[in-house]
Protein backbone atom coordinates (compact mmCIF):
# COMPACT_ATOMS: atom_id res chain seq x y z
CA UNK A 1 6.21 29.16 -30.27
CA UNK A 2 7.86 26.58 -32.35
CA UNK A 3 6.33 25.75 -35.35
CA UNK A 4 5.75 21.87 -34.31
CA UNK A 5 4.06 23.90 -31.80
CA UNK A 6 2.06 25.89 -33.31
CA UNK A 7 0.50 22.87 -35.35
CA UNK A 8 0.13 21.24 -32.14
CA UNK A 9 -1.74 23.63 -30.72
CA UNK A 10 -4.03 24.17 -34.21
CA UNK A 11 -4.96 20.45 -33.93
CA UNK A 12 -6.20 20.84 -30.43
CA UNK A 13 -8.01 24.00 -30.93
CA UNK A 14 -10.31 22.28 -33.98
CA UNK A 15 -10.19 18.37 -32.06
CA UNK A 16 -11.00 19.90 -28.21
CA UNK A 17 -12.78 23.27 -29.04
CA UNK A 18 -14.14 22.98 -32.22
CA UNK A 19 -15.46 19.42 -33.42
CA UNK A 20 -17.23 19.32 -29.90
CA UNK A 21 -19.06 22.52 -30.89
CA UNK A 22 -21.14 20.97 -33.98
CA UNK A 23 -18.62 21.55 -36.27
CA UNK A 24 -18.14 19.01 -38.42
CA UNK A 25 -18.48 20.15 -41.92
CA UNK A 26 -14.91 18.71 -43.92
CA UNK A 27 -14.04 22.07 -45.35
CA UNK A 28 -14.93 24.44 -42.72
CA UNK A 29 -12.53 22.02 -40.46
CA UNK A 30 -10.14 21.96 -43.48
CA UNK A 31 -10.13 25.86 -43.75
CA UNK A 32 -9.20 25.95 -39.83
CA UNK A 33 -5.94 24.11 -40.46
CA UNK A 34 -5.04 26.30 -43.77
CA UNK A 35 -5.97 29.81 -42.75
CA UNK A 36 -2.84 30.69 -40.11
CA UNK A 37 -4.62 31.96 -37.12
CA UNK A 38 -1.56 32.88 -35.18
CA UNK A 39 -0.97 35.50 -38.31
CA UNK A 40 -3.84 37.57 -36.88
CA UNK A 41 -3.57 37.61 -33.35
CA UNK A 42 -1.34 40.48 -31.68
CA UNK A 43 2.12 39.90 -30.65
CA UNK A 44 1.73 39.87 -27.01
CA UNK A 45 -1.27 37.36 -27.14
CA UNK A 46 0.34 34.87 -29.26
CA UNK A 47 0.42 32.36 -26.38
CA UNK A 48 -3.07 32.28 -26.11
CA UNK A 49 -3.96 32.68 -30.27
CA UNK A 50 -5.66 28.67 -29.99
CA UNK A 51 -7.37 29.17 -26.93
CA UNK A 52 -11.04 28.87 -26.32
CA UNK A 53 -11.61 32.46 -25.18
CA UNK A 54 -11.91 36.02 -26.99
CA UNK A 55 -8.59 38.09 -27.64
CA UNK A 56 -8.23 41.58 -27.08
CA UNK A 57 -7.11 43.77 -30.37
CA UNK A 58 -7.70 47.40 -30.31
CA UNK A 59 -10.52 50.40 -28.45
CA UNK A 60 -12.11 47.25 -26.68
CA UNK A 61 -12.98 45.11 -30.04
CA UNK A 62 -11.81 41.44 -29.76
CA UNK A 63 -11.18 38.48 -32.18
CA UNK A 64 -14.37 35.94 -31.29
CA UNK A 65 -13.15 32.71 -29.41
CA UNK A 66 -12.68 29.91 -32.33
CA UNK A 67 -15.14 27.66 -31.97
CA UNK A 68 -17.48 30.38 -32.37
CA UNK A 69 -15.62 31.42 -35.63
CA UNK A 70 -16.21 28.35 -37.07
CA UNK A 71 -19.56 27.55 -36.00
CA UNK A 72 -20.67 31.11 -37.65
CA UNK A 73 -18.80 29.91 -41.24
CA UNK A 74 -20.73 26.76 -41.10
CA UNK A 75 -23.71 28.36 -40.56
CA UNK A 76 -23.30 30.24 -43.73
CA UNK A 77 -23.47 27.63 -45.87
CA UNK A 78 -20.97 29.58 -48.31
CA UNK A 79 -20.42 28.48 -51.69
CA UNK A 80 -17.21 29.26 -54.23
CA UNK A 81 -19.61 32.02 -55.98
CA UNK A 82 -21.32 34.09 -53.28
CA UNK A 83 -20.54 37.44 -52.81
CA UNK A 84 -20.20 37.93 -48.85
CA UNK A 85 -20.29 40.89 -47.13
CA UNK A 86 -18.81 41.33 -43.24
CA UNK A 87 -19.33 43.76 -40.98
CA UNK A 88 -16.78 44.23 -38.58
CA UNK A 89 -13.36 43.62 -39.91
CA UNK A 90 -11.21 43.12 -36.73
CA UNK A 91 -7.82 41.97 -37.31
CA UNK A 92 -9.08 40.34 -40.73
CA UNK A 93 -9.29 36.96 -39.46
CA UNK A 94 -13.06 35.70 -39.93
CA UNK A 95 -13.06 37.78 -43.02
CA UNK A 96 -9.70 35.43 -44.33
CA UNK A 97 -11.72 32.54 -43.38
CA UNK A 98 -14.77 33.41 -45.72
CA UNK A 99 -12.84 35.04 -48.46
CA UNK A 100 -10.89 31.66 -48.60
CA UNK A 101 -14.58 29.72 -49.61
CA UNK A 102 -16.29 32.19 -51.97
CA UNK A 103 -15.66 34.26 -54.99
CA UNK A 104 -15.53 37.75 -53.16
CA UNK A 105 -16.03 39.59 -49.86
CA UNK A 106 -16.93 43.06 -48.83
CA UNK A 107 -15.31 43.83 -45.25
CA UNK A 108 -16.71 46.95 -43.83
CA UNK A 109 -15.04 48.56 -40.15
CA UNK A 110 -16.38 51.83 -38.81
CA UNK A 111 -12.62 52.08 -37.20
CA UNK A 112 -9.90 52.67 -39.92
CA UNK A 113 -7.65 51.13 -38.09
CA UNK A 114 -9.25 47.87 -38.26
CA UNK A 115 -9.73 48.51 -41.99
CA UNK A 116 -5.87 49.07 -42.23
CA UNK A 117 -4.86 46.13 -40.01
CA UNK A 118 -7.36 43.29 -41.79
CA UNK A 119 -6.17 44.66 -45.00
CA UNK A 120 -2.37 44.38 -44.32
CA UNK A 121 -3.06 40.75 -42.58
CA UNK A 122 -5.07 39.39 -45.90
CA UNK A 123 -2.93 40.60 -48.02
CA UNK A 124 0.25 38.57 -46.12
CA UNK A 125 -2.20 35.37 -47.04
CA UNK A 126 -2.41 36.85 -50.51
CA UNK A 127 -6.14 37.00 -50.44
CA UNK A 128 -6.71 39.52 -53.23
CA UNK A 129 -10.92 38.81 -53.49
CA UNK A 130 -11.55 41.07 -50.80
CA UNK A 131 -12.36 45.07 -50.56
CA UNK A 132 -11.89 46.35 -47.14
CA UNK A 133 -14.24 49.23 -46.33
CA UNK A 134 -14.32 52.26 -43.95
CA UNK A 135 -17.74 52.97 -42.67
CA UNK A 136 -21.00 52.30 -40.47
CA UNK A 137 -22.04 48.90 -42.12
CA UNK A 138 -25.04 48.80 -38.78
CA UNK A 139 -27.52 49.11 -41.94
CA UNK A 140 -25.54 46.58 -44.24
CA UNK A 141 -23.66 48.04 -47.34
CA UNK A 142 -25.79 49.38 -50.03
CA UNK A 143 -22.93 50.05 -52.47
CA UNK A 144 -22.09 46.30 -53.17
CA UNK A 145 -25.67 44.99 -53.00
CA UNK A 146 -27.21 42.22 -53.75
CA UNK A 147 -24.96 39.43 -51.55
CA UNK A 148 -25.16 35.63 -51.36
CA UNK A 149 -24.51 35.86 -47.60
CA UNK A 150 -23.72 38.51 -44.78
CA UNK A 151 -21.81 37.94 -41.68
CA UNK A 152 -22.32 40.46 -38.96
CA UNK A 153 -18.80 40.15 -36.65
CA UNK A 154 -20.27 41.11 -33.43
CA UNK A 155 -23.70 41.66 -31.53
CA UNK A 156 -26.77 43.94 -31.77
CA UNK A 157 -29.55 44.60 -29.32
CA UNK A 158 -31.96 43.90 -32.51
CA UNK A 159 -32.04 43.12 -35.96
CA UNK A 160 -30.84 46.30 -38.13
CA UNK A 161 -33.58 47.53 -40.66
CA UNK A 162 -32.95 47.17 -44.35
CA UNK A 163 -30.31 44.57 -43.87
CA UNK A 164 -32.43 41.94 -45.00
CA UNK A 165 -33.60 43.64 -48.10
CA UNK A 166 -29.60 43.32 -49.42
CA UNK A 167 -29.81 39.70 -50.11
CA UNK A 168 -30.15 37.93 -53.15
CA UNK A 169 -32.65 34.92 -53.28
CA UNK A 170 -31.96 32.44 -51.07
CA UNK A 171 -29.26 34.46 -49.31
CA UNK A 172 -28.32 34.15 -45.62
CA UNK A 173 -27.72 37.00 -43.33
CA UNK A 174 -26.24 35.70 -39.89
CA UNK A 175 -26.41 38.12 -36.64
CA UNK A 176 -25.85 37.78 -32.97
CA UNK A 177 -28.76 39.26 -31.64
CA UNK A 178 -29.73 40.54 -27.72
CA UNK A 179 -28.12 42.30 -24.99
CA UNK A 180 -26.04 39.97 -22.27
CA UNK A 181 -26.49 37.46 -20.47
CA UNK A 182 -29.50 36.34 -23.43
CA UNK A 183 -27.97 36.37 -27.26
CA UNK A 184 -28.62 33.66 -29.99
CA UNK A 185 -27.13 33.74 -33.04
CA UNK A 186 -29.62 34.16 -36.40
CA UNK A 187 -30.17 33.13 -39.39
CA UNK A 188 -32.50 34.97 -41.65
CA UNK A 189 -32.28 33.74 -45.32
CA UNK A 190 -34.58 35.57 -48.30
CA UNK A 191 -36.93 32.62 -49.76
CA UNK A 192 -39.37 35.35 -52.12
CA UNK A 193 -39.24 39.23 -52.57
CA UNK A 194 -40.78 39.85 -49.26
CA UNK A 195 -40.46 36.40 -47.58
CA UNK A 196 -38.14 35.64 -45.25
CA UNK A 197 -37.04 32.72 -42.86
CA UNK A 198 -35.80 33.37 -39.59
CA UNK A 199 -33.90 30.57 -37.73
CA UNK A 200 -32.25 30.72 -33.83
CA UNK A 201 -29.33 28.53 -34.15
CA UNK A 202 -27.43 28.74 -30.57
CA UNK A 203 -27.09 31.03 -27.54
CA UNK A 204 -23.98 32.62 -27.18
CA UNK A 205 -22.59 35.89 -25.63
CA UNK A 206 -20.39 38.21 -27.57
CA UNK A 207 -19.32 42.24 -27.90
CA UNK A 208 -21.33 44.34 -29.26
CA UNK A 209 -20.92 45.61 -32.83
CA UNK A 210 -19.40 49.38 -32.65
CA UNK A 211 -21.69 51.48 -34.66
CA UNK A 212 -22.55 55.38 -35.45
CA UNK A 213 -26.36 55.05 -34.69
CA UNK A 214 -28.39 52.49 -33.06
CA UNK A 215 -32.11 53.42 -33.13
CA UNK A 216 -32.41 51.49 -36.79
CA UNK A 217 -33.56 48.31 -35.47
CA UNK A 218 -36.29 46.35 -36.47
CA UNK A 219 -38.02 45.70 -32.71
């Protein structure tokens, strides 16, 4: 593709897929048109790197369709301070987009070679506020704890115990929760030391996080 193109194609994908999705925040629409998609979607999918539909990367993970992307970021709320965490590092592109609002971001893959890949992809972009992470993040990340906000990158059948308990006051912690053809995207955000809210923002249908163990789930 051409770069005339390409930014073609970008305007379409936040006008047609994105805007008519809720999202209408200024920056997170602003952040769509700076953060180079195309730079994180495999070679033989380029064609299709703007369209509304998931993309295939590696052992049957996939980048989310856009619109989905950005309705997730504006969820969140981030500000330029927060320390993020995201589980599920893909190709490194939702974790560009959030590293690209706030002051640092943990990315944690249980596959190294999604740790590798997001790594080399950011670091093209010259994001240097994020530490890429090899490991089962199903239970969160205890090691970088207390975050402002934590983006889980793909589904669970239920919300993962102790997650919750890694947020700072007032922090958000965003999940795709259910089994198919019923998921809805979550918001739970910390309002005391025990007291959370717990909000169901949209139904949606997505892959399923890859994990180590799945009987840690808060039913």
């Amino acid at each position: 593709m051409t770069m005339s193109t390409i930014e073609q194609n970008r305007f379409n994908m936040i006008e047609q897929q994105i805007r008519t999705w809720e999202v209408l925040d200024p920056e997170v629409l602003n952040l769509l048109h700076q953060v180079p998609r195309e730079k994180f979607v495999p070679t033989q999918y380029q064609g299709v790197a703007f369209a509304d539909t998931e993309i295939p990367l590696h052992d049957d993970v996939c980048m989310l369709a856009p619109k989905l992307e950005a309705r997730l970021i504006q969820s969140l709320s981030l500000q330029k301070e927060d320390h993020v965490l995201v589980v599920g590092s893909g190709s490194g592109y939702l974790t560009a987009l959030v590293a690209s609002l706030v002051k640092n971001v943990v990315s944690v893959d249980i596959n190294p070679y999604f740790t590798k890949l997001a790594k080399q992809n950011c670091e093209k972009l010259k994001l240097n506020n994020i530490e890429f992470v090899t490991g089962d993040g199903a239970s969160g990340w205890l090691k970088k704890k207390p975050y402002d906000a934590i983006l889980f990158a793909g589904s669970l059948p239920q919300e993962p115990e102790g997650v919750r308990d890694q947020l700072k006051h007032k922090g958000r912690f965003l999940i795709i929760l259910g089994l198919a053809p019923s998921m809805h995207a979550t918001l739970i955000t910390r309002i005391g030391d025990q007291d959370f809210e717990k909000e169901v923002l949209f139904e949606t249908v997505v892959p399923s996080l890859h994990v180590q163990h799945e009987n840690t789930f808060i039913f």
